[in-house]
N, C-alpha and C. Protein backbone atom coordinates (compact mmCIF):
# COMPACT_ATOMS: atom_id res chain seq x y z
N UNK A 1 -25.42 4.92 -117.35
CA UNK A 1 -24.65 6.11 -117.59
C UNK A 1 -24.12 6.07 -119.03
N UNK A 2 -24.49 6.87 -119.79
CA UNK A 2 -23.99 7.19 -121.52
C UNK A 2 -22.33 7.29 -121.31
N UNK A 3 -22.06 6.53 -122.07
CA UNK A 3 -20.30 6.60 -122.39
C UNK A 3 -19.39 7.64 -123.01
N UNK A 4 -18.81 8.18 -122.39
CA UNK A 4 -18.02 9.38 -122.01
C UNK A 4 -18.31 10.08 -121.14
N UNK A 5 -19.55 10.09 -120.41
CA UNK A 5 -20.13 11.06 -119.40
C UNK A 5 -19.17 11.29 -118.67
N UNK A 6 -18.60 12.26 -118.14
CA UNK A 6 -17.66 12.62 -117.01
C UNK A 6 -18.80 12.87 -115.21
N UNK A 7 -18.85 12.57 -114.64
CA UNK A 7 -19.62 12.43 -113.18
C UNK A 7 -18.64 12.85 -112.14
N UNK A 8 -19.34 14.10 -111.72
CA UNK A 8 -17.89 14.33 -110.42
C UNK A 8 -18.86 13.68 -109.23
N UNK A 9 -17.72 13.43 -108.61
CA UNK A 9 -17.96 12.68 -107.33
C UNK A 9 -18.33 13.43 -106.02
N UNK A 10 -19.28 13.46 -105.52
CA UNK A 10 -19.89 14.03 -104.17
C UNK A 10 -19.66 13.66 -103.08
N UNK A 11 -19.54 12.06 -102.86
CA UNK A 11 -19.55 11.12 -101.85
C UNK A 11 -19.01 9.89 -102.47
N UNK A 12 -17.94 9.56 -101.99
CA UNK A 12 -17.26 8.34 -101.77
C UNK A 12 -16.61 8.04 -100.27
N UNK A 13 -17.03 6.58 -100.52
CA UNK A 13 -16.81 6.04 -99.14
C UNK A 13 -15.78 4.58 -99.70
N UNK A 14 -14.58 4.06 -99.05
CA UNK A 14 -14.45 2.40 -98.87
C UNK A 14 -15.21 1.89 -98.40
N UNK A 15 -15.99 0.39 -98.24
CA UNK A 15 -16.58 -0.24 -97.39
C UNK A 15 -16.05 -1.36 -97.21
N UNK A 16 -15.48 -1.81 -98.61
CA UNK A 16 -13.98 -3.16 -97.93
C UNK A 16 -13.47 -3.16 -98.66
N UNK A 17 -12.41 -4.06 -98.86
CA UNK A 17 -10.65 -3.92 -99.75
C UNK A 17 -11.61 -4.11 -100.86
N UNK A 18 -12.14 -4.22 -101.67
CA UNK A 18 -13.16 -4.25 -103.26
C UNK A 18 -13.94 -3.86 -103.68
N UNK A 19 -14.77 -2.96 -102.63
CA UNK A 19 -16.18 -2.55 -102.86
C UNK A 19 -16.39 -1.01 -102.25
N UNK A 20 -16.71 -0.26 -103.37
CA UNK A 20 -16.40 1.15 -102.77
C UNK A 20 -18.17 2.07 -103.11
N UNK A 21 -18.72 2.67 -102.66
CA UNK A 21 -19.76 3.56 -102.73
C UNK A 21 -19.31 4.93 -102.96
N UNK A 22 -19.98 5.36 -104.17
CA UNK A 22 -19.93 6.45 -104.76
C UNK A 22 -20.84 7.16 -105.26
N UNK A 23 -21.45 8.47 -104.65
CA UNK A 23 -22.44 9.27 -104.57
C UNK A 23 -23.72 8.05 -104.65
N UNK A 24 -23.95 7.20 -103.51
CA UNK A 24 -24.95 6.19 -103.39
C UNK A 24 -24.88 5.36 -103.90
N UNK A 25 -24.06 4.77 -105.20
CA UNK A 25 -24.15 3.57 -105.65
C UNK A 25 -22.98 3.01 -105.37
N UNK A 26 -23.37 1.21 -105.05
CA UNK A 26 -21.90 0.54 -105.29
C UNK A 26 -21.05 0.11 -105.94
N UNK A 27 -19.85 0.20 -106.24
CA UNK A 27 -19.35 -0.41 -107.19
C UNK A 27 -17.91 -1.37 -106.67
N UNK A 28 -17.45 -2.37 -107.42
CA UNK A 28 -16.46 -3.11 -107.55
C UNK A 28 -14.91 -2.65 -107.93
N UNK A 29 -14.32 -2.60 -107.11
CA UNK A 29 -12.59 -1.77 -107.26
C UNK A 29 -11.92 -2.99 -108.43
N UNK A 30 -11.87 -3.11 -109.38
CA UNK A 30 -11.04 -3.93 -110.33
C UNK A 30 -9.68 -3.65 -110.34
N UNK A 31 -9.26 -2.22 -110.27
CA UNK A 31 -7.72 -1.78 -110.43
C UNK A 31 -7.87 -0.59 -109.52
N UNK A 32 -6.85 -1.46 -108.43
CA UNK A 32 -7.20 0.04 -106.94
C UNK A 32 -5.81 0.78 -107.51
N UNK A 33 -5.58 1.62 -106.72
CA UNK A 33 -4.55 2.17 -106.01
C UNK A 33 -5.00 3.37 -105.07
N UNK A 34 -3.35 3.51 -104.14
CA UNK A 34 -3.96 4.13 -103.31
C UNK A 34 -4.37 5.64 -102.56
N UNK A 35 -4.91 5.35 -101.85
CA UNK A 35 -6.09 6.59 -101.54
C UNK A 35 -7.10 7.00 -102.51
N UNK A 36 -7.81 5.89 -102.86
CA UNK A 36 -9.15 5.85 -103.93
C UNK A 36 -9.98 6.52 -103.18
N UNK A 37 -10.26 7.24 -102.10
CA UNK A 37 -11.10 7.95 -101.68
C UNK A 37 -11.26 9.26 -101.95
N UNK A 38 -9.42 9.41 -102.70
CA UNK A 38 -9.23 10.89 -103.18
C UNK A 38 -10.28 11.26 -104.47
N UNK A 39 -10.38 10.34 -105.39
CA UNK A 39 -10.75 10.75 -106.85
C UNK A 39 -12.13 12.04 -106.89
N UNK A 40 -12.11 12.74 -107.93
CA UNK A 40 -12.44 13.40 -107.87
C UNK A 40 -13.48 13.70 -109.46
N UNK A 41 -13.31 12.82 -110.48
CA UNK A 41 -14.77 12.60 -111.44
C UNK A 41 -14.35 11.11 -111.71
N UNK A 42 -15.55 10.67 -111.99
CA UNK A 42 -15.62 9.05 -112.80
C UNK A 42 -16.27 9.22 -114.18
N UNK A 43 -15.83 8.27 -115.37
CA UNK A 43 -15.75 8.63 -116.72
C UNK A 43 -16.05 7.15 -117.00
N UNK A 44 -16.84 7.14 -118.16
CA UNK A 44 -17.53 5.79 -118.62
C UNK A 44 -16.95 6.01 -120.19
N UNK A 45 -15.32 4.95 -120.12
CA UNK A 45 -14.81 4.66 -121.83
C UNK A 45 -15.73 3.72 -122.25
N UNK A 46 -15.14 3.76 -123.86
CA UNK A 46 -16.29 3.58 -124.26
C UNK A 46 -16.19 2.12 -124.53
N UNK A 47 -15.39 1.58 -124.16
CA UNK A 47 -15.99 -0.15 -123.76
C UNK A 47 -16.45 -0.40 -122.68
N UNK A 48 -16.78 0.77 -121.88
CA UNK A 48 -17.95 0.11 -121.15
C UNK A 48 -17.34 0.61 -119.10
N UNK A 49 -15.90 0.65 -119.15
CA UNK A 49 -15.05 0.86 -117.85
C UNK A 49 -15.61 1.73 -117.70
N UNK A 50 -15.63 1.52 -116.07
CA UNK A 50 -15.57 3.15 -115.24
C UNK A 50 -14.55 3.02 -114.65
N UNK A 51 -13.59 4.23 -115.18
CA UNK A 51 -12.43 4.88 -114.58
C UNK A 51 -12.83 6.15 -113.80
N UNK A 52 -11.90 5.79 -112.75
CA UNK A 52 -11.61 6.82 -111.43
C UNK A 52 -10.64 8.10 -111.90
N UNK A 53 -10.85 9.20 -112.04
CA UNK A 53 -9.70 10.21 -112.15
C UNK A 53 -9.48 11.04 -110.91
N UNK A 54 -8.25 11.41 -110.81
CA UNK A 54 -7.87 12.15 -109.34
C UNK A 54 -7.20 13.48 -110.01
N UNK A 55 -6.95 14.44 -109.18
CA UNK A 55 -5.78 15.39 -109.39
C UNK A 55 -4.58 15.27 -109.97
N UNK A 56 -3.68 14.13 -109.76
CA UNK A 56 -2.78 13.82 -110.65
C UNK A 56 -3.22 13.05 -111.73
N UNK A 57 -2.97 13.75 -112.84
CA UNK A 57 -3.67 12.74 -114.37
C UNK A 57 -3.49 11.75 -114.50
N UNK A 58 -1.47 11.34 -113.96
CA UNK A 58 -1.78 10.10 -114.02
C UNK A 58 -2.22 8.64 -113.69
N UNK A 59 -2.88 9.12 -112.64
CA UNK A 59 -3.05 8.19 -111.48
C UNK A 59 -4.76 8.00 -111.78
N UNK A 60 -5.07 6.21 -112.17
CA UNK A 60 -6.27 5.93 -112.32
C UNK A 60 -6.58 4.77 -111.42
N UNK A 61 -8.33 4.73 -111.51
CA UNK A 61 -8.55 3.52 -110.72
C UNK A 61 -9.64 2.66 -111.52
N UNK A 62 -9.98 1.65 -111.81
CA UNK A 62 -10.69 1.03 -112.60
C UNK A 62 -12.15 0.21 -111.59
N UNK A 63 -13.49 0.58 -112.47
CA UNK A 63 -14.41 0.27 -111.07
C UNK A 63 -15.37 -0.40 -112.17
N UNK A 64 -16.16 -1.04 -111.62
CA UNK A 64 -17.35 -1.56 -112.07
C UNK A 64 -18.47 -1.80 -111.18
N UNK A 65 -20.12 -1.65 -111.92
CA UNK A 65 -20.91 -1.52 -110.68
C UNK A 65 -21.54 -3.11 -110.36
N UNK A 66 -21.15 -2.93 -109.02
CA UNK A 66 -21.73 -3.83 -107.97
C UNK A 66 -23.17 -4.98 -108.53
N UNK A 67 -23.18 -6.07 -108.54
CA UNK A 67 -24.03 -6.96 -109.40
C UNK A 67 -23.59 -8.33 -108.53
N UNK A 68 -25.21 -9.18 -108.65
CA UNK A 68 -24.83 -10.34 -108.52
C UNK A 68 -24.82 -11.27 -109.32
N UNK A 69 -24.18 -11.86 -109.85
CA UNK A 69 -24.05 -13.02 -111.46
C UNK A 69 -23.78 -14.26 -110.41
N UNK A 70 -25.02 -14.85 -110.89
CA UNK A 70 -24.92 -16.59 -110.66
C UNK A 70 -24.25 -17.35 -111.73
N UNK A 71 -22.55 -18.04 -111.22
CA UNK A 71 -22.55 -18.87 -111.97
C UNK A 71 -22.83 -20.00 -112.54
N UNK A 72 -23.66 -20.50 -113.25
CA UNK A 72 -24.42 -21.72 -113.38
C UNK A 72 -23.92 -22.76 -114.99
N UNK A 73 -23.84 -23.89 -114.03
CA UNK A 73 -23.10 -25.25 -114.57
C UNK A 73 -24.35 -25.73 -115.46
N UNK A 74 -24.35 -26.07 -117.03
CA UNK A 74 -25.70 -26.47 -117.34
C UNK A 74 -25.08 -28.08 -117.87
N UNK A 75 -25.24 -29.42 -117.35
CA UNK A 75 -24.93 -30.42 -117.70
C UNK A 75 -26.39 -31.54 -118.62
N UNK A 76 -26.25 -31.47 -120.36
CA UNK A 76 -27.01 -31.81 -121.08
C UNK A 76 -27.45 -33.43 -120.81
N UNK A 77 -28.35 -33.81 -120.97
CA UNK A 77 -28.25 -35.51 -120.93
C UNK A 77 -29.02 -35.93 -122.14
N UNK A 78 -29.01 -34.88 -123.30
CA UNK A 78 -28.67 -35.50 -124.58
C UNK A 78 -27.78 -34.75 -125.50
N UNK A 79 -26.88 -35.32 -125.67
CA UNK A 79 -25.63 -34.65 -126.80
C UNK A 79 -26.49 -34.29 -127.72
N UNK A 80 -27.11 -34.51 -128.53
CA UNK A 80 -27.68 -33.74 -129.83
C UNK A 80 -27.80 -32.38 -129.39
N UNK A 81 -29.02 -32.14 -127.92
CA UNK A 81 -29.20 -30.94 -127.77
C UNK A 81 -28.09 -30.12 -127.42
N UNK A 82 -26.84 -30.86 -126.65
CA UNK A 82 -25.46 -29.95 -126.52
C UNK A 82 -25.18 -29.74 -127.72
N UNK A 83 -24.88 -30.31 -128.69
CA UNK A 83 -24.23 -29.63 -129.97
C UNK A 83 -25.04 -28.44 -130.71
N UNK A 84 -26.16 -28.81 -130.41
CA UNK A 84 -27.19 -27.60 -130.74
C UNK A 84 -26.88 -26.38 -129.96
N UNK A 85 -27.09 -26.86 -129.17
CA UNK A 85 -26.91 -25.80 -127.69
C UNK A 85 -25.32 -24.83 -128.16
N UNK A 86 -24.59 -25.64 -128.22
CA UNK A 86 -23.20 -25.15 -128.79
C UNK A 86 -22.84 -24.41 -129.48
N UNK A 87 -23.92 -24.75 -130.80
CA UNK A 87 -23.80 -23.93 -131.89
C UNK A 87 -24.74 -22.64 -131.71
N UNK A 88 -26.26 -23.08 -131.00
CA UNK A 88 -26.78 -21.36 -131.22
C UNK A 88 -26.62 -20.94 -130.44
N UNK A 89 -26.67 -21.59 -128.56
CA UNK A 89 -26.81 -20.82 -127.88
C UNK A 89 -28.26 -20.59 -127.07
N UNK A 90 -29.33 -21.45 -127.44
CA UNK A 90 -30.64 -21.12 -127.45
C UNK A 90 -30.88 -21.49 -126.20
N UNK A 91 -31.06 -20.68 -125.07
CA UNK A 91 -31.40 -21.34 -124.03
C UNK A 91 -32.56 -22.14 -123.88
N UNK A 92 -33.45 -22.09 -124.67
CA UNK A 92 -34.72 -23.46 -124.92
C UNK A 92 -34.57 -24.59 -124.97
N UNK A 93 -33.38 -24.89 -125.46
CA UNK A 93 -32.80 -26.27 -125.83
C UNK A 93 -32.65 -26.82 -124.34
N UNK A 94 -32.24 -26.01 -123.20
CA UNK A 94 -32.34 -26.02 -122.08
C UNK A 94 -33.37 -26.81 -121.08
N UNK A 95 -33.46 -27.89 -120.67
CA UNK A 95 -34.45 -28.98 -120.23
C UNK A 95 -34.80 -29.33 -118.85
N UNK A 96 -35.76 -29.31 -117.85
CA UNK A 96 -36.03 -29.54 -116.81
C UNK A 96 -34.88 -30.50 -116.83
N UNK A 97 -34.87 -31.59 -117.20
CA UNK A 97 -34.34 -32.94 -117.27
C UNK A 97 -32.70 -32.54 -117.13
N UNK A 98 -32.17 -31.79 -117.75
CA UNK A 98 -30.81 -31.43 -117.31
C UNK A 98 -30.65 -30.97 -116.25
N UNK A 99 -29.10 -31.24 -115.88
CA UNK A 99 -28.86 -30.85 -114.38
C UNK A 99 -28.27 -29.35 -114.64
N UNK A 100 -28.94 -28.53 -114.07
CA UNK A 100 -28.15 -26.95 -113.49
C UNK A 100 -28.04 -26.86 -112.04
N UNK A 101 -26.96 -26.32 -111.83
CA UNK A 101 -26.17 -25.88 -110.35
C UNK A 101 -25.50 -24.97 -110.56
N UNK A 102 -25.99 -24.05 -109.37
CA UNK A 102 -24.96 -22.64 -109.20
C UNK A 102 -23.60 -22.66 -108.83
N UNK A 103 -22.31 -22.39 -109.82
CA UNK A 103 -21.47 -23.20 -108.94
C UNK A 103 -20.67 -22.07 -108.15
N UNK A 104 -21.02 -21.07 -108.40
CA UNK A 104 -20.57 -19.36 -107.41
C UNK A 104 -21.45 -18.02 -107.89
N UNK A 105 -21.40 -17.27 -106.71
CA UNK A 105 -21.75 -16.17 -107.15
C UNK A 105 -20.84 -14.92 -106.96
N UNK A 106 -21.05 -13.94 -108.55
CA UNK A 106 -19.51 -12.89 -108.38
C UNK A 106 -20.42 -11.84 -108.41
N UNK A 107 -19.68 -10.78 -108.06
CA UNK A 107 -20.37 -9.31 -108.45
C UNK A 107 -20.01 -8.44 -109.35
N UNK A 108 -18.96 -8.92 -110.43
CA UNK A 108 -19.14 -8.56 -111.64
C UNK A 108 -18.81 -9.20 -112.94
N UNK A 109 -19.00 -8.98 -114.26
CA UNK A 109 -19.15 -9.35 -114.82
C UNK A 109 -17.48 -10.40 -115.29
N UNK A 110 -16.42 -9.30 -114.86
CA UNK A 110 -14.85 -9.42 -115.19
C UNK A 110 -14.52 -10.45 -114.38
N UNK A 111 -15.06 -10.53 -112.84
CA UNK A 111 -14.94 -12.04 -112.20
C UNK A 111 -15.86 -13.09 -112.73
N UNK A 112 -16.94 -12.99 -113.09
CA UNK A 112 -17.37 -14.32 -113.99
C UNK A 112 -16.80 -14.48 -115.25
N UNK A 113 -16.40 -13.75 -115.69
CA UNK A 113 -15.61 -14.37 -117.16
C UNK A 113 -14.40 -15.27 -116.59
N UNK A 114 -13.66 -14.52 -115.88
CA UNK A 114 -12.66 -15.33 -115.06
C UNK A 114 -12.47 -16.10 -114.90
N UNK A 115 -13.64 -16.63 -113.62
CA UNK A 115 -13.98 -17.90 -113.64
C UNK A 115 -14.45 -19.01 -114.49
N UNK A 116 -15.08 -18.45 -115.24
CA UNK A 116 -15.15 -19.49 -116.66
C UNK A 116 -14.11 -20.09 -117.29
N UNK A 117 -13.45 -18.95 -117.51
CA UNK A 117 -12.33 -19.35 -118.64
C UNK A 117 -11.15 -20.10 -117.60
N UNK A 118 -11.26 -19.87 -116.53
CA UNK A 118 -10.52 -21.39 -115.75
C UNK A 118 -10.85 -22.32 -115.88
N UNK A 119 -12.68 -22.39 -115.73
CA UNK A 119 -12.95 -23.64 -116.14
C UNK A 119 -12.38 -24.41 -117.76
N UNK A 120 -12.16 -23.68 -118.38
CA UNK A 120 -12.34 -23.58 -120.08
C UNK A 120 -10.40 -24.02 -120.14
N UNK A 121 -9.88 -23.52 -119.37
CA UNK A 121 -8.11 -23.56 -119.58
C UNK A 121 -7.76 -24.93 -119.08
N UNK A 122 -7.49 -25.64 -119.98
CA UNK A 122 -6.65 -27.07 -119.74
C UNK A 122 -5.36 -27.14 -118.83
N UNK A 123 -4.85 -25.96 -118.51
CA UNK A 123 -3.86 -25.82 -117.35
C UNK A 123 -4.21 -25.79 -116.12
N UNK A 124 -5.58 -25.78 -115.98
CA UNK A 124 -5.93 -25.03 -114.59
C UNK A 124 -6.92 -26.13 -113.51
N UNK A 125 -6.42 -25.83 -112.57
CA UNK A 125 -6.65 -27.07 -111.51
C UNK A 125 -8.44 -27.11 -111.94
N UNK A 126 -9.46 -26.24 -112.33
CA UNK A 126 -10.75 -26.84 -112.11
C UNK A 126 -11.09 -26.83 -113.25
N UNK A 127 -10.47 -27.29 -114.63
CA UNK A 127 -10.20 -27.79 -116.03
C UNK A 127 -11.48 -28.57 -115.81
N UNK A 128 -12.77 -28.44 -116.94
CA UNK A 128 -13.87 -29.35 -116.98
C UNK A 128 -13.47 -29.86 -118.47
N UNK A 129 -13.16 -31.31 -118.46
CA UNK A 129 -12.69 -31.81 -119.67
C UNK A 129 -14.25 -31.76 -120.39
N UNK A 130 -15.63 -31.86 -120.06
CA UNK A 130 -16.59 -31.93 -120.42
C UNK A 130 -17.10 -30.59 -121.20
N UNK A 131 -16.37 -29.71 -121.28
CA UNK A 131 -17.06 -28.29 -120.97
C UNK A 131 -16.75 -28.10 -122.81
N UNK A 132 -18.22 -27.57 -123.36
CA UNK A 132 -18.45 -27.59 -124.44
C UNK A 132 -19.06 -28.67 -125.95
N UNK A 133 -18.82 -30.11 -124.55
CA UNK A 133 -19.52 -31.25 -125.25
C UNK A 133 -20.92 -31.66 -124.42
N UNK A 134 -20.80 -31.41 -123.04
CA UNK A 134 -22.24 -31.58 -122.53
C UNK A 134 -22.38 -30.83 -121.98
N UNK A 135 -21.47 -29.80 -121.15
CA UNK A 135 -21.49 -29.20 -119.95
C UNK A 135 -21.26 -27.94 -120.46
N UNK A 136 -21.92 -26.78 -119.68
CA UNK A 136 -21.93 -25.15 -120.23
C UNK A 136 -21.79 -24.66 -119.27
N UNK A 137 -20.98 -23.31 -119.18
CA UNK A 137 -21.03 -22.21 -117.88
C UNK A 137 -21.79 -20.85 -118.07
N UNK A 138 -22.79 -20.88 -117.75
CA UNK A 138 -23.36 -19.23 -118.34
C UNK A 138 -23.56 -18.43 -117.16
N UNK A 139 -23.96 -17.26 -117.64
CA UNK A 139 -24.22 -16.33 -116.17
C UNK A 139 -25.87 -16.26 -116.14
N UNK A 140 -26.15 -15.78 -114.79
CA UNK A 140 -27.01 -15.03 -115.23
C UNK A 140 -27.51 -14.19 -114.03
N UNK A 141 -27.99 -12.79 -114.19
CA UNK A 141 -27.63 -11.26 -113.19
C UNK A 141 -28.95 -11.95 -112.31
């Protein structure tokens, strides 16, 4: 959907406290409030949100569409190629020989960043002291 498009809504349904269907597609409730069944067009700003608009202007709901992102742990077993890896990014550097594991799967993009950056926060109970010297979190859809 091109950004700004305004889309009025035909069909919306809840299907659980996060996940709502709208004129056939699904999407992810990021910022509910309530009676999201009311809204009445959805609008794509231009970083990328889909906001919910209703009858009262000021009342919004924030959505994103429905996706599965594997989060995956990439643990190097040679530092050279992590620092490489570090710096470009190249998933080639990437080696049978390394260990990857899925370590969750989200359905959008705003819960896998999330989860990363817990991993990444030295405050936070699943703190990977490794993470950025051998060990990487990437997504992938």
């Amino acid at each position: 959907m091109p950004k700004g498009k305004k889309t009025i809504i035909k069909e919306i349904k809840l299907l659980e406290d996060n996940e709502i269907l709208i004129n056939g597609k699904e999407y992810i409730i990021l910022e509910t409030t309530e009676n999201i069944e009311t809204a009445k067009t959805m609008k794509v700003s231009s970083n990328g949100n889909r906001i919910l608009r209703f009858e009262n202007e000021s009342k919004k709901a924030r959505i994103d569409l429905k996706r599965s992102i594997d989060i995956i742990k990439i643990t190097f077993k040679d530092e050279q190629r992590a620092k490489k890896f570090f710096k470009t990014k190249d998933r080639k550097l990437i080696l049978p020989v390394d260990t990857k594991e899925i370590v969750t799967t989200v359905n959008s993009f705003i819960q896998a960043r999330s989860i990363v950056c817990d991993y990444q926060d030295k405050n936070s109970k699943n703190y990977d002291r490794q993470i950025g010297v051998n060990t990487f979190y990437l997504f992938e859809e």
